[in-house]
Protein backbone atom coordinates (compact mmCIF):
# COMPACT_ATOMS: atom_id res chain seq x y z
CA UNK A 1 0.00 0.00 0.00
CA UNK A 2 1.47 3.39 -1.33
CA UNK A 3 0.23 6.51 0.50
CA UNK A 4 0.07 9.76 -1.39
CA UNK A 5 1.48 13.16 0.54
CA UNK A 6 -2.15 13.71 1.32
CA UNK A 7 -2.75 10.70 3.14
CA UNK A 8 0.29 11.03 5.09
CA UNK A 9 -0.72 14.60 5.71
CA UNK A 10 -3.62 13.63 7.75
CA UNK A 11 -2.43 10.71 9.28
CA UNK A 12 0.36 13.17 10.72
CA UNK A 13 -1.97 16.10 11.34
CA UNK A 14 -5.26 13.81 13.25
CA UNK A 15 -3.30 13.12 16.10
CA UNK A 16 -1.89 17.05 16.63
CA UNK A 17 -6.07 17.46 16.26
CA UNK A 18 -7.13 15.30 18.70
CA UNK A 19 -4.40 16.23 21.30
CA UNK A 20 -5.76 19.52 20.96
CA UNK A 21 -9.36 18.85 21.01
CA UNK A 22 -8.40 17.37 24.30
CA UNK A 23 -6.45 19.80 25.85
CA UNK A 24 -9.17 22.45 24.94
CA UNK A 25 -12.12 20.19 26.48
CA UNK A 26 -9.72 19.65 29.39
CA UNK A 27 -9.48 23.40 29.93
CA UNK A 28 -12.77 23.88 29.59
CA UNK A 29 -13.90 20.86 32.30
CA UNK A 30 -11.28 22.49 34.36
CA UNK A 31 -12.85 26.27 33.82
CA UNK A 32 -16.13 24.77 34.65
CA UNK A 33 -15.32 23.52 37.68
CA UNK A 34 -13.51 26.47 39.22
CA UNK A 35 -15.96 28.78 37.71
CA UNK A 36 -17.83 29.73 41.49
CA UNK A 37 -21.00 31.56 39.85
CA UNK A 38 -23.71 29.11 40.58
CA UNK A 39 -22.44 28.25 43.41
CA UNK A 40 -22.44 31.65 45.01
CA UNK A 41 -26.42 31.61 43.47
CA UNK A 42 -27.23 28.35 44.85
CA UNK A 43 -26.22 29.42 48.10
CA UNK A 44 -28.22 32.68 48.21
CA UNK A 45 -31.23 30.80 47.59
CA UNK A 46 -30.54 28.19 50.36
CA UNK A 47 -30.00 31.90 52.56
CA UNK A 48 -33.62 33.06 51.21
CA UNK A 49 -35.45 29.92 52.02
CA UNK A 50 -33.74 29.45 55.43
CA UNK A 51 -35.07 33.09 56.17
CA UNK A 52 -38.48 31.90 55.24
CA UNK A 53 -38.82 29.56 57.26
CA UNK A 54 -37.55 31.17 60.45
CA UNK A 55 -39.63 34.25 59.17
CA UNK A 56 -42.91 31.50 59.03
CA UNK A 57 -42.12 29.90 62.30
CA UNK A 58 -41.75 33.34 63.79
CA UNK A 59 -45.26 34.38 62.51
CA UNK A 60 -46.79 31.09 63.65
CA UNK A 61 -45.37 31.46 67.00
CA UNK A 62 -46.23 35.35 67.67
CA UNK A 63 -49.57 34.80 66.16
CA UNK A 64 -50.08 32.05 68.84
CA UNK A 65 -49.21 33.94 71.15
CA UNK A 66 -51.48 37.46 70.29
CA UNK A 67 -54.32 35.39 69.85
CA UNK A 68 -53.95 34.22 73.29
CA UNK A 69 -53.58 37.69 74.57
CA UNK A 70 -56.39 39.19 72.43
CA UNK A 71 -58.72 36.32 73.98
CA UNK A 72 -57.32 37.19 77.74
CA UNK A 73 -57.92 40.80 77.06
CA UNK A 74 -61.66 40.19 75.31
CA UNK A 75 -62.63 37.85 78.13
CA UNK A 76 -61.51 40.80 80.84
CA UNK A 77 -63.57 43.61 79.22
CA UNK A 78 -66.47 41.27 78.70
CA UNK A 79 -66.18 40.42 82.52
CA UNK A 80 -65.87 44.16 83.22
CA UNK A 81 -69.17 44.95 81.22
């Protein structure tokens, strides 16, 4: 089998190719991963929920507790009437 300078031309040149298909996807995997961005989002919205919930269990709790108050005081006038 007699290769032609074109065939030996791209047997040479696919390898140089691939190498540097994979040294570009390996920079890019590795850009990915140190990229921080989402991250920093993800962890603002785990922030914002956490303060909803305290927020809701701080509602619940006071609410409880005015009701309570707003029956003691109701019951007191209605006694004083």
């Amino acid at each position: 089998m007699v290769k032609t300078g074109t065939e030996f031309t791209m047997l040479t040149f696919q390898p140089l190719q691939n190498t540097q298909k994979r040294k570009r996807t390996i920079k890019k995997l590795v850009n990915f991963f140190k990229d921080e961005c989402g991250a920093a989002m993800v962890e603002y919205g785990l922030l914002v929920a956490l303060l909803a919930v305290v927020c809701i269990v701080a509602v619940t709790s006071l609410g409880t507790k005015l009701s309570a108050k707003f029956q003691a005081v109701s019951s007191s006038v209605s006694a004083a009437s």
